[in-house]
Protein backbone atom coordinates (compact mmCIF):
# COMPACT_ATOMS: atom_id res chain seq x y z
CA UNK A 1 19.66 -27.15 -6.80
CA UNK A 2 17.19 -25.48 -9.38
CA UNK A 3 14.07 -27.86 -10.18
CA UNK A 4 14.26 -29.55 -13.92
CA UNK A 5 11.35 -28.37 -16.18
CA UNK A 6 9.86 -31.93 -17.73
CA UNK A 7 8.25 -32.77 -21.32
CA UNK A 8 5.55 -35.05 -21.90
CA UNK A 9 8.02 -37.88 -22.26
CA UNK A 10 9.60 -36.75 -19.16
CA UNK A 11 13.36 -35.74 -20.76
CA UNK A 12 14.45 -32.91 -19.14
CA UNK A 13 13.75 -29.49 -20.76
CA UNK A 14 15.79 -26.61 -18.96
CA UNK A 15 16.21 -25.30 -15.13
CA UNK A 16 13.68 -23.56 -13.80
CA UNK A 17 14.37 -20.55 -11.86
CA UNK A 18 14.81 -20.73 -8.34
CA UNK A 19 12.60 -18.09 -6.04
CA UNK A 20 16.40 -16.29 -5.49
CA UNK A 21 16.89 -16.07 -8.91
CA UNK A 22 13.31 -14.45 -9.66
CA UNK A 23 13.81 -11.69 -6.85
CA UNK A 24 16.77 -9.66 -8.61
CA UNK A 25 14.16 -8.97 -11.82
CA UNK A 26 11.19 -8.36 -9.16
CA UNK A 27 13.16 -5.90 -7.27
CA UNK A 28 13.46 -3.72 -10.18
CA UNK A 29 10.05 -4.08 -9.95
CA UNK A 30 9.21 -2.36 -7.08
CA UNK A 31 11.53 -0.13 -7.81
CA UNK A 32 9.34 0.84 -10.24
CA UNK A 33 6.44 1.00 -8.09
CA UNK A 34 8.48 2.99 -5.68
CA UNK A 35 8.80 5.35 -8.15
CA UNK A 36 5.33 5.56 -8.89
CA UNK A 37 4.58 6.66 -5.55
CA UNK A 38 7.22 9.09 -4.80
CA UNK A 39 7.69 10.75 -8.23
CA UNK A 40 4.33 12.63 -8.40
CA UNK A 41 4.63 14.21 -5.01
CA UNK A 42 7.05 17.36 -5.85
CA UNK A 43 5.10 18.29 -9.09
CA UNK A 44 1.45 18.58 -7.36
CA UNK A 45 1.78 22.25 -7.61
CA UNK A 46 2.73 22.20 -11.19
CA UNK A 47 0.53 19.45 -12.10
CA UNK A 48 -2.83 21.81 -10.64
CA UNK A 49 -1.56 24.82 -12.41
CA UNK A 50 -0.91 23.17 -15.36
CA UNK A 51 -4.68 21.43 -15.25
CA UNK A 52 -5.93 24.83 -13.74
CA UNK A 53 -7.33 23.64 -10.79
CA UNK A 54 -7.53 24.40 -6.98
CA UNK A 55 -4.83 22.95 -4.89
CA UNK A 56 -7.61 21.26 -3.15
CA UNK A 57 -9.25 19.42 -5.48
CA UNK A 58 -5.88 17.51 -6.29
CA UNK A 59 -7.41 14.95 -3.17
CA UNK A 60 -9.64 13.74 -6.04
CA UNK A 61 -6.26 11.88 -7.40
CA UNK A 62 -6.08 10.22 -4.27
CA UNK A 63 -9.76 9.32 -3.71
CA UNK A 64 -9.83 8.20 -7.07
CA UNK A 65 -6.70 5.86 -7.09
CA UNK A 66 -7.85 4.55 -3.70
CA UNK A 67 -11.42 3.29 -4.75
CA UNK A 68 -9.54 1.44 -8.20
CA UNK A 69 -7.00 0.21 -5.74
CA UNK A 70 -9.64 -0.95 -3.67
CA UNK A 71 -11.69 -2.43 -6.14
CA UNK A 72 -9.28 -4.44 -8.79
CA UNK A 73 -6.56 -5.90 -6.08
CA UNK A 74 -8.89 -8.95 -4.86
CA UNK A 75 -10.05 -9.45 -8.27
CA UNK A 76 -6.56 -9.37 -9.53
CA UNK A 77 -5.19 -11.13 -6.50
CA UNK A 78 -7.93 -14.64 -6.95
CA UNK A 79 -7.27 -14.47 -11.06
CA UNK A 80 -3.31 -14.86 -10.00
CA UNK A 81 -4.12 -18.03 -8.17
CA UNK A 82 -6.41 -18.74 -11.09
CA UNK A 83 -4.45 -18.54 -14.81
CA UNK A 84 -0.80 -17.60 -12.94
CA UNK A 85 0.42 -14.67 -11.15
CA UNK A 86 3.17 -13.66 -13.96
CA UNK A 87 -0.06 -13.41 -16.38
CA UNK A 88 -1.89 -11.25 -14.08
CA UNK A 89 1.24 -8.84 -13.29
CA UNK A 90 1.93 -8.51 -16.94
CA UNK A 91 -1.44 -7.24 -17.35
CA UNK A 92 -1.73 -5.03 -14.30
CA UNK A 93 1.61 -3.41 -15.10
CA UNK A 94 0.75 -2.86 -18.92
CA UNK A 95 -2.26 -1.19 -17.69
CA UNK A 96 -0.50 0.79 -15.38
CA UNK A 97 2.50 1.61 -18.15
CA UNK A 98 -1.09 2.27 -20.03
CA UNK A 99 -2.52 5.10 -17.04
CA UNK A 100 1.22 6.23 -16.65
CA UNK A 101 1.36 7.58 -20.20
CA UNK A 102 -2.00 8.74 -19.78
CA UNK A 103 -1.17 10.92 -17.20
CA UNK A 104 2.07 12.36 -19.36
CA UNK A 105 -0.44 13.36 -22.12
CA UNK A 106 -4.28 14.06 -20.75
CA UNK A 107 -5.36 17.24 -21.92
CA UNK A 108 -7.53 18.45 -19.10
CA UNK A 109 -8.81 17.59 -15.51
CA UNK A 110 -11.59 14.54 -16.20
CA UNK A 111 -8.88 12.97 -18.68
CA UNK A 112 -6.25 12.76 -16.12
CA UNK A 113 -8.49 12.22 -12.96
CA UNK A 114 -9.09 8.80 -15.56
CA UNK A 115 -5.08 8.19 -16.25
CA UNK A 116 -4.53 8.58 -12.53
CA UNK A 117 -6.90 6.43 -10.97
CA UNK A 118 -6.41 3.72 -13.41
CA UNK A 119 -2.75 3.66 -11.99
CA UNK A 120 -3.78 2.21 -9.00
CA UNK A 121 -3.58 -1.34 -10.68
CA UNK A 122 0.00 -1.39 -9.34
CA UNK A 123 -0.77 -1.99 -6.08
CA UNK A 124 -1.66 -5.56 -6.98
CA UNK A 125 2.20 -6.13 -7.39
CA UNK A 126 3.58 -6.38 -4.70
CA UNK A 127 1.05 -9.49 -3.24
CA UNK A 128 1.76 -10.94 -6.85
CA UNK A 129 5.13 -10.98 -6.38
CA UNK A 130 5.19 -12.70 -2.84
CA UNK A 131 2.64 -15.28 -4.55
CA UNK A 132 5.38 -16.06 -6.83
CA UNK A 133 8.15 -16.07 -4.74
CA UNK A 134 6.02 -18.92 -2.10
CA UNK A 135 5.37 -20.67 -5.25
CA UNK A 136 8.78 -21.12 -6.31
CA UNK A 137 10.58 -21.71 -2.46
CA UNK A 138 7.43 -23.63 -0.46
CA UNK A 139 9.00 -27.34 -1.08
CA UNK A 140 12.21 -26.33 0.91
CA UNK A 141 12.44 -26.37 4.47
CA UNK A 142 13.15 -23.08 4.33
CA UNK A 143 10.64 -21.54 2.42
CA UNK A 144 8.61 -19.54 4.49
CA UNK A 145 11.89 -18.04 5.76
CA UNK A 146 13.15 -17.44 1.85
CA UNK A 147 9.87 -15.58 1.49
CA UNK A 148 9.85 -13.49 4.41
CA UNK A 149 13.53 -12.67 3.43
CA UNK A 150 12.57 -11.78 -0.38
CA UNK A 151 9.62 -9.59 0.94
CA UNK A 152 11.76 -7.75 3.24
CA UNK A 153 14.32 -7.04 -0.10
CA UNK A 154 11.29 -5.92 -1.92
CA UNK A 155 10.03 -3.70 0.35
CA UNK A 156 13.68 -2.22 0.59
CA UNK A 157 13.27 -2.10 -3.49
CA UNK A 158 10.02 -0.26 -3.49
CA UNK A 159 11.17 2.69 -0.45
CA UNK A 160 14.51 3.02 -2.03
CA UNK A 161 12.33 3.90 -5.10
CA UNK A 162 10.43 6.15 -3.47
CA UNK A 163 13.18 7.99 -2.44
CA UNK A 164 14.68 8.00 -6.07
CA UNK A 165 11.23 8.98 -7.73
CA UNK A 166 11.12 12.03 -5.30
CA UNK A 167 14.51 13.52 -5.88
CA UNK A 168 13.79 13.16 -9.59
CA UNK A 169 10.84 14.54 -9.91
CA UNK A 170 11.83 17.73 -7.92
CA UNK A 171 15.01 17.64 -9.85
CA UNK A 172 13.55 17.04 -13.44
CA UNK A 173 10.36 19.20 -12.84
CA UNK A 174 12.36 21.83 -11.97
CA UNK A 175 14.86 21.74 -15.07
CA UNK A 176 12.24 21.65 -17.18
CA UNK A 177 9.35 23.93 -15.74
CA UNK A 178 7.60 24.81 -19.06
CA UNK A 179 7.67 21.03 -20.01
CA UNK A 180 5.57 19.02 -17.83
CA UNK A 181 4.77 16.84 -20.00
CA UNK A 182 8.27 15.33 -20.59
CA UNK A 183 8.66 15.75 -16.88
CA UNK A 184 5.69 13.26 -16.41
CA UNK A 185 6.71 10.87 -19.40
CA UNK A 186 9.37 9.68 -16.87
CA UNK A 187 7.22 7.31 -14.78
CA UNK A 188 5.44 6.22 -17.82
CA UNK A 189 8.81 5.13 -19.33
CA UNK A 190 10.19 3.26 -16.04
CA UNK A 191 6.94 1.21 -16.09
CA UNK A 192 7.36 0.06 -19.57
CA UNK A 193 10.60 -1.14 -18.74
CA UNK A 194 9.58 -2.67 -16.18
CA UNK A 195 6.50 -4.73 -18.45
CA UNK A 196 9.78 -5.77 -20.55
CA UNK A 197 11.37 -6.88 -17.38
CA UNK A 198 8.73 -9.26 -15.82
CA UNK A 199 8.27 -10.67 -19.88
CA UNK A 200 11.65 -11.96 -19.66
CA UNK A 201 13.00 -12.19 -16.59
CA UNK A 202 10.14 -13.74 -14.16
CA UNK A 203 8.67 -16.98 -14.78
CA UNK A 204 5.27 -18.53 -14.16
CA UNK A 205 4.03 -19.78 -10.93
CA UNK A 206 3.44 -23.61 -11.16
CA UNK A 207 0.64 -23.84 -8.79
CA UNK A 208 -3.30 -22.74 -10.57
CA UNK A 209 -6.54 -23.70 -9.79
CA UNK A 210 -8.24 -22.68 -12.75
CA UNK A 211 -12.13 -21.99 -12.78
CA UNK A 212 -14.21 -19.19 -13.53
CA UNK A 213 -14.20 -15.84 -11.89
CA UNK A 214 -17.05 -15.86 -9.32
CA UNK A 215 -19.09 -13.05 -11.05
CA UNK A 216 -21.35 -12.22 -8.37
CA UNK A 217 -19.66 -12.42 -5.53
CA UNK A 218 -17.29 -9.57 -7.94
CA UNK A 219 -20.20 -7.37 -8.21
CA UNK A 220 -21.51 -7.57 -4.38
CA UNK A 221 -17.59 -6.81 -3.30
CA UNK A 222 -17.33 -4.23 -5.96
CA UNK A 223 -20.45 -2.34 -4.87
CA UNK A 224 -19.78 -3.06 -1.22
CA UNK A 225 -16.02 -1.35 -1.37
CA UNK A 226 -17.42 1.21 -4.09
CA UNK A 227 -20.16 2.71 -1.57
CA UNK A 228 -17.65 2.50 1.77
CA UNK A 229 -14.80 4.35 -0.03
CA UNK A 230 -16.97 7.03 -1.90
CA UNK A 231 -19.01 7.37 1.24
CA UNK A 232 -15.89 8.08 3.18
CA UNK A 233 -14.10 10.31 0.25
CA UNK A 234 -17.13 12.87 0.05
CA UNK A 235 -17.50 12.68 3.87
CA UNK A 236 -13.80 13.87 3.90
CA UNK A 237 -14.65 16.34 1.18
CA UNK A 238 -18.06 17.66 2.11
CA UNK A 239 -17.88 17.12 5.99
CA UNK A 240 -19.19 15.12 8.57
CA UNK A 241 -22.90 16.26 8.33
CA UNK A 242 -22.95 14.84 5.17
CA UNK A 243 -25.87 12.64 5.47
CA UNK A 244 -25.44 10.88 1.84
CA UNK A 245 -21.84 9.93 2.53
CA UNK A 246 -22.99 8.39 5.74
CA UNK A 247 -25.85 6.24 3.86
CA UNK A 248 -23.27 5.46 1.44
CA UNK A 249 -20.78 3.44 4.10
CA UNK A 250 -24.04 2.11 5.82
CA UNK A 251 -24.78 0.47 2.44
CA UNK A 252 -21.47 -0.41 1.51
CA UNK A 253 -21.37 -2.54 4.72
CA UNK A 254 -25.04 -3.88 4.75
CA UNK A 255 -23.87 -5.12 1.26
CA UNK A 256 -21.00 -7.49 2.90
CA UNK A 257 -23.79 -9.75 4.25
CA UNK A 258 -25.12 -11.22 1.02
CA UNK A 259 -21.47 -10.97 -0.11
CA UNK A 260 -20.27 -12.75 2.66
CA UNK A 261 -23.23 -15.72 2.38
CA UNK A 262 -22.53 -16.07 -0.94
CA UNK A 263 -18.80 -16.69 -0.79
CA UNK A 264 -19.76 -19.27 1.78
CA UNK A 265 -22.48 -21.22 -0.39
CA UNK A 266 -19.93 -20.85 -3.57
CA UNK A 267 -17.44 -24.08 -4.52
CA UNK A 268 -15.08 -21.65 -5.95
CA UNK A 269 -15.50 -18.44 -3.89
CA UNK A 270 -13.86 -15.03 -5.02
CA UNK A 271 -12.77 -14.33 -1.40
CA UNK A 272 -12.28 -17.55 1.00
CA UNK A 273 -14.60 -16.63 3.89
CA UNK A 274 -13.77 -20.17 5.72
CA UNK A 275 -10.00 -19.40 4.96
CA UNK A 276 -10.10 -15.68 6.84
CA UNK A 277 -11.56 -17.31 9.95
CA UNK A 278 -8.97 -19.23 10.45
CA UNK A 279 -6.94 -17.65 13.53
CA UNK A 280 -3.35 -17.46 11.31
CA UNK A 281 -5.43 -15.11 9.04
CA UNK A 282 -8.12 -12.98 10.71
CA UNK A 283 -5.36 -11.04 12.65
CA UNK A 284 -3.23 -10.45 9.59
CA UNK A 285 -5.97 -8.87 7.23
CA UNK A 286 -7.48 -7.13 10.63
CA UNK A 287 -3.25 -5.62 10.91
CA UNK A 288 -3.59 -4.64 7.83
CA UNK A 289 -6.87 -2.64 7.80
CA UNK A 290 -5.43 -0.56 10.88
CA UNK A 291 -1.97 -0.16 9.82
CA UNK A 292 -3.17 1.31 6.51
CA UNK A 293 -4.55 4.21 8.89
CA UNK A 294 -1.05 5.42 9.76
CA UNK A 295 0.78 4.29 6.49
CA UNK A 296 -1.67 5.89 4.03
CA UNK A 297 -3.40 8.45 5.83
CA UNK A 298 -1.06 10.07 8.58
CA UNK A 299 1.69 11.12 6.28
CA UNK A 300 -0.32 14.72 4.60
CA UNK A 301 -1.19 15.95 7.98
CA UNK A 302 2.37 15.28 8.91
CA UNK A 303 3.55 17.60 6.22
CA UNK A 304 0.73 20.03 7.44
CA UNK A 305 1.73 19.99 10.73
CA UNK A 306 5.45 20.54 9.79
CA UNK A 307 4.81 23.91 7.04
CA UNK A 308 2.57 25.37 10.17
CA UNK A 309 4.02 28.11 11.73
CA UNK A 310 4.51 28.27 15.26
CA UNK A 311 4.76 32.14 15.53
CA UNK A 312 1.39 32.67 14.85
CA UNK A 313 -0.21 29.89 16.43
CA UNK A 314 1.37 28.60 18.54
CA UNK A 315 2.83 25.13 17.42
CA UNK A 316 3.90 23.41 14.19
CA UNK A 317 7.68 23.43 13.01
CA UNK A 318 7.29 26.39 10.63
CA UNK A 319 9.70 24.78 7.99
CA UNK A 320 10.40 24.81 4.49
CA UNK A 321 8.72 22.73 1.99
CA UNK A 322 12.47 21.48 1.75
CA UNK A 323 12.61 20.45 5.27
CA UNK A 324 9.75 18.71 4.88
CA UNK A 325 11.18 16.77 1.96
CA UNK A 326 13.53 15.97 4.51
CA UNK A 327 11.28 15.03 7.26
CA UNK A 328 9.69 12.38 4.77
CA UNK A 329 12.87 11.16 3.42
CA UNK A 330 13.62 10.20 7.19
CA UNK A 331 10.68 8.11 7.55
CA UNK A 332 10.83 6.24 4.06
CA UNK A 333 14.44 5.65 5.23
CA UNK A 334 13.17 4.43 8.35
CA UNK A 335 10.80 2.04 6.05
CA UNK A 336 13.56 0.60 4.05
CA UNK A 337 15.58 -0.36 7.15
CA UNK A 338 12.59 -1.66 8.92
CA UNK A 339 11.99 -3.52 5.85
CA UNK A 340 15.15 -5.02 5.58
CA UNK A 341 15.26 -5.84 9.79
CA UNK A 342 12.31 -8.15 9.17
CA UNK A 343 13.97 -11.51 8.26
CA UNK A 344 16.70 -10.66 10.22
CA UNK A 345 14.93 -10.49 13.85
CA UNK A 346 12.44 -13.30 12.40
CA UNK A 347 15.61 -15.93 12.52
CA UNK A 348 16.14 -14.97 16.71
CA UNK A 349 12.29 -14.78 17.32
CA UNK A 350 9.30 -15.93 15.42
CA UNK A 351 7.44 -14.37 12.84
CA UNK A 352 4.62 -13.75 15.24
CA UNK A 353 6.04 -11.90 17.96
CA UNK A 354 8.38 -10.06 15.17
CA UNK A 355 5.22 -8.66 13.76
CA UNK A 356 3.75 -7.73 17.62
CA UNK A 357 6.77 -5.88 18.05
CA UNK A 358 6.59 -4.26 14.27
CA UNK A 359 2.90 -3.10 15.81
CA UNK A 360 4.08 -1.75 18.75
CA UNK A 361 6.46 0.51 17.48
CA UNK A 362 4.20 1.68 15.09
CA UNK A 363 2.30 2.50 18.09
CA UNK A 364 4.96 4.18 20.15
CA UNK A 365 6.15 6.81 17.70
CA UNK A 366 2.70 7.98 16.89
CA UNK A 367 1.92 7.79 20.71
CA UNK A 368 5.11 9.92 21.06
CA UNK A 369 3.93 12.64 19.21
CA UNK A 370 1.47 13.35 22.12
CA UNK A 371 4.19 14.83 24.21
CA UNK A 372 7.24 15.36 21.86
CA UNK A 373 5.99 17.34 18.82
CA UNK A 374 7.67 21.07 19.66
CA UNK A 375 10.63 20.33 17.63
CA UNK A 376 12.13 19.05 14.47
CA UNK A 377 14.51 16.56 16.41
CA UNK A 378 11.49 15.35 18.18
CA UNK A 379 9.45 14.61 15.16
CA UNK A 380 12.42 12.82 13.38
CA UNK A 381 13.19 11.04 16.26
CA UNK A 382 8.82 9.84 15.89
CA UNK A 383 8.47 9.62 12.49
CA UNK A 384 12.34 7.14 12.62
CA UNK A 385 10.32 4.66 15.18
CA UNK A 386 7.30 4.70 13.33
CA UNK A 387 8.81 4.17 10.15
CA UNK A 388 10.89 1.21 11.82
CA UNK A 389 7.64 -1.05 12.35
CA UNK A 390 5.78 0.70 9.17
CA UNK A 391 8.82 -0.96 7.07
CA UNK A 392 8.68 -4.07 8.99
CA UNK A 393 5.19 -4.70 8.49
CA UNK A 394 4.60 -3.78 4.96
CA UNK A 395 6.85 -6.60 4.46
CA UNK A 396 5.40 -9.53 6.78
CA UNK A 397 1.98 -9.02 6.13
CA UNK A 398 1.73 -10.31 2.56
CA UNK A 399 4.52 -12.85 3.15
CA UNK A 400 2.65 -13.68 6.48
CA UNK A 401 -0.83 -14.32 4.27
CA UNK A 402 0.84 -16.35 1.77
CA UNK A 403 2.66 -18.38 4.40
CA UNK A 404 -0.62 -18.91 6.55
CA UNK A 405 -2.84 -19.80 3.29
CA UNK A 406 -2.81 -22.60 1.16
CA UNK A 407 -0.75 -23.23 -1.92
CA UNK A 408 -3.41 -22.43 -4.15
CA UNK A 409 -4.85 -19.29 -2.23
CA UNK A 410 -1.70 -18.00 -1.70
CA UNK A 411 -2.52 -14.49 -4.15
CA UNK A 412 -5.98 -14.07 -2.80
CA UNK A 413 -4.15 -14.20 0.83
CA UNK A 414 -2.09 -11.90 -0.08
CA UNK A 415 -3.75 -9.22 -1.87
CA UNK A 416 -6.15 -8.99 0.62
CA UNK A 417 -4.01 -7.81 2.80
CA UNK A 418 -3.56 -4.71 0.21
CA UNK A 419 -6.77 -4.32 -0.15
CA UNK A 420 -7.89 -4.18 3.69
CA UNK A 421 -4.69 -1.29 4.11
CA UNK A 422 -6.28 0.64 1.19
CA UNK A 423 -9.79 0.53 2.50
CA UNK A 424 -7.96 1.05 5.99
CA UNK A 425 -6.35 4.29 4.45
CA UNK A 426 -9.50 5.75 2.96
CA UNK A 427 -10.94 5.65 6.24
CA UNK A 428 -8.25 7.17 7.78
CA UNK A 429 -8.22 10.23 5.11
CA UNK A 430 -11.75 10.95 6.25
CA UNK A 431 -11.53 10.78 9.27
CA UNK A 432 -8.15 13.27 9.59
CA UNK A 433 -9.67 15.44 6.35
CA UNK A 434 -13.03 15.76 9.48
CA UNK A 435 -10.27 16.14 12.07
CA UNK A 436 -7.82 18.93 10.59
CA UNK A 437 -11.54 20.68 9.78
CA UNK A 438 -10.61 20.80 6.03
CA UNK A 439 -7.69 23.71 6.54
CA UNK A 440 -4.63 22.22 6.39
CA UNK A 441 -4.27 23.51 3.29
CA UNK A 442 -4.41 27.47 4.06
CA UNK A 443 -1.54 26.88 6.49
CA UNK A 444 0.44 25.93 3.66
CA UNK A 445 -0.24 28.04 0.86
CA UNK A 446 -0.75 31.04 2.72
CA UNK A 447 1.06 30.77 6.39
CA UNK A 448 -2.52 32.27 7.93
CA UNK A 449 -2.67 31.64 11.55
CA UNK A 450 -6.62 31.58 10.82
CA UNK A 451 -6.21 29.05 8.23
CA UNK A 452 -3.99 26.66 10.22
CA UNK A 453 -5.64 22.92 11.18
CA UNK A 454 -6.27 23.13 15.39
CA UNK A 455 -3.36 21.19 17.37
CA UNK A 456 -6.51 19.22 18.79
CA UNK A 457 -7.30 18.39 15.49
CA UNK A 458 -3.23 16.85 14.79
CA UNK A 459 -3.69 15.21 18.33
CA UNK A 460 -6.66 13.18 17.07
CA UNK A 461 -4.92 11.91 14.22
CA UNK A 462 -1.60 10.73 16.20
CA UNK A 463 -3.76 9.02 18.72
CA UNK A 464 -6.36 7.55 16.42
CA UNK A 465 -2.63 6.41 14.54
CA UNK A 466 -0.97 4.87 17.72
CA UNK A 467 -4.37 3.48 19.23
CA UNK A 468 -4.80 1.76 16.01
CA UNK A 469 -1.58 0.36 16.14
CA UNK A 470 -2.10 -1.01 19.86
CA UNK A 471 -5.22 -2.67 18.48
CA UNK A 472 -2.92 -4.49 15.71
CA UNK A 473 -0.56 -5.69 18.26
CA UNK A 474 -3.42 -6.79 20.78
CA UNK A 475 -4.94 -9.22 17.49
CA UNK A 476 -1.57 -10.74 16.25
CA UNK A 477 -1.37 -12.25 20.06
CA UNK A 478 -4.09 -14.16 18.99
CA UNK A 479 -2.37 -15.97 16.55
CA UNK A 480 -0.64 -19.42 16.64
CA UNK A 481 2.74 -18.93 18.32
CA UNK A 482 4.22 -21.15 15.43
CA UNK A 483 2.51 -19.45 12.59
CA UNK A 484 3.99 -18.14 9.10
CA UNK A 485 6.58 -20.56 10.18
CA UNK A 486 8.25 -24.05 7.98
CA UNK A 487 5.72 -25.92 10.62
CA UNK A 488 2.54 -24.44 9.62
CA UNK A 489 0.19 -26.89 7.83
CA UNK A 490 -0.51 -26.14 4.08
């Protein structure tokens, strides 16, 4: 039965939601996000000709979204534990609605750069939402179970959205070819909605701790992720001999010392240092960091890999840029079943080996690619396993936080793990950009042989991708056999 809402005299008021009743309005949610994230991708072309830029500088969207992302999800994360995770997900996706419309209507490159990086506050959602969820379902037995369930519908929420947001925009941007703009008002209109939505459909978390926001330790993380994701974006951009970039990541790091002993000397620290020892948590936010190699930075050299055309030399699939359309529809398919799998396996196993597993096939289909990459039933058969475990563990790892943190950390648990796969996938997109030699991008435009990426270059990035993934797998044995489970201590 739903929990009664009290007065001060203690008469009853109304029923408060239960965490089921919450995760119908949340879904749409990440449906919304979904959309976000698979919308854009079709109109790239249209969106650089209409800006008149270069195809390539169009990786400045994604370096710039990635350092926001980067930068506002802990903050966002600790001020949901703080003054209530519906208040900070109002905010973040009234700012995003904010960016979205900003991006329908900037006039030139600088303006939307701006828009588009400030839409990056959406990735803060999804942690929010499992915050709230734990909030609502951790006095039942069955909480942690409820949670890991919900996640595993949001997740399906957000890929099914992905896949809705990409046929759309293809669909839309090409009915309307001359109007971009009304073409790009589309996303900006679903995330309004969606503002509307959490207003009056998703209540307040009952657990806050209040405070003040740790202002230093802010600006020592801020600086810290500012220098190690610029330092990797322009080392992707400008190549490896870029001694600047390098000095940039060296000082981004050094700068997680003093960050790290001031969290520790602070009563009411920004980021729980003590709490990410502990060995339910270390392996998560360590999973996270690797698996946002694969999930945010193998998917462009993918489609690279795919347009390249065998005939001249000699491998790559040589397909259309509808095939490839296809080729990612597969794996975001393979996402949203993964996704959904997740609470299903976790009631015959445990959470712990469920996410091992999730790991290892992560690892396998990237691994596969080593042998099996000559054909297009080869690479959907890949892309299908590693999509299995990708779905899969974008929804345990925030649920998995939450469940291993306490009730009042439970935001800042989860958002970290966000934030560790973002700073995870801007070190992967340097690292691949180095890789691929920066010419991934003639293969597609042009079909040059001369401009195609080397095969060495693709065979780095599937083993860096599977190696990583081993490495997850190898941490999460270190954690409690019983963890993210009704036993665990909070």
């Amino acid at each position: 039965m739903a929990p009664l809402q009290r007065g001060m005299a203690g008469s009853p008021l109304r029923i408060a939601p239960t965490a089921t009743a919450i995760v119908g309005f949340l879904v749409l949610v990440e449906l919304t996000s979904g959309i976000l994230q698979g919308y854009y991708t079709p109109l790239l072309t249209d969106i650089a000709r209409f800006l008149d830029i270069h195809d390539a500088d169009v990786n400045w969207f994604e370096a710039a979204q990635l350092m926001v992302s980067a930068l506002v999800v802990p903050v966002l994360a600790k001020l949901g534990d703080m003054i209530g995770h519906r208040r900070v997900l109002l905010v973040s996706t009234a700012l995003t609605a904010a960016a979205s419309w900003g991006v329908a209507f900037a006039p030139n490159f600088w303006l939307f750069l701006l828009a588009w990086a400030l839409q990056g506050f959406y990735v803060v959602w999804l942690p929010l939402e499992i915050a709230l969820i734990y909030s609502r379902s951790h006095h039942r037995p069955d909480g942690a179970a409820l949670t890991r369930k919900s996640a595993g519908i949001l997740v399906a929420g957000l890929e099914f959205g992905v896949i809705v947001g990409a046929l759309a925009g293809g669909f839309i941007g090409g009915a309307l070819p001359d109007h971009l703009w009304v073409t790009l008002m589309i996303p900006a209109i679903a995330v309004t909605l969606c503002f509307f939505v959490i207003l009056f459909g998703v209540p307040e978390s009952a657990n806050r701790t209040g405070g003040r926001v740790d202002l230093v330790g802010l600006y020592l993380l801020s600086t810290g992720l500012l220098l190690i994701t610029a330092g990797l974006t322009f080392m992707r951009i400008n190549g490896p001999g870029t001694w600047w970039a390098w000095a940039a990541v060296v000082l981004g790091i050094a700068s997680l010392v003093p960050f790290t002993r001031h969290e520790l000397g602070h009563k009411d620290p920004l980021i729980d240092i003590r709490l990410l020892r502990q060995p339910s948590m270390w392996p998560i936010q360590l999973t996270a960091f690797l698996f946002g190699v694969s999930v945010l930075g193998a998917q462009a050299p993918l489609s690279t890999f795919a347009r390249t055309n065998p005939d001249d030399v000699g491998y790559g699939l040589g397909v259309s840029s509808g095939l490839v359309s296809i080729l990612i529809g597969v794996y975001v398919l393979g996402l949203l079943v993964g996704a959904l799998l997740y609470p299903l396996v976790t009631k015959w196993t445990t959470p712990r080996i469920t996410l091992i597993g999730a790991a290892l096939l992560v690892a396998v289909g990237y691994l596969l690619f080593l042998p099996f990459h000559g054909s297009m039933s080869q690479v959907l058969v890949n892309m299908v396993i590693a999509g299995l475990g990708s779905g899969a563990l974008v929804a345990a790892l925030p649920s998995a936080a939450a469940a291993a943190a306490p009730l009042t950390q439970t935001g800042m648990a989860a958002g970290l793990t966000n934030a560790t796969k973002t700073v995870g996938g801007a070190f992967a997109s340097a690292v691949f950009g180095i890789a691929l030699a920066g010419q991934a991008l003639g293969s597609i435009t042009t079909g040059a042989g001369n401009t195609a990426a080397p095969l060495a270059g693709y065979m780095l990035v599937w083993t860096i991708c599977g190696v990583t993934a081993l490495v997850a797998a190898i941490a999460l044995y270190f954690v409690p056999k019983l963890a993210f489970g009704p036993t665990l201590p909070q």
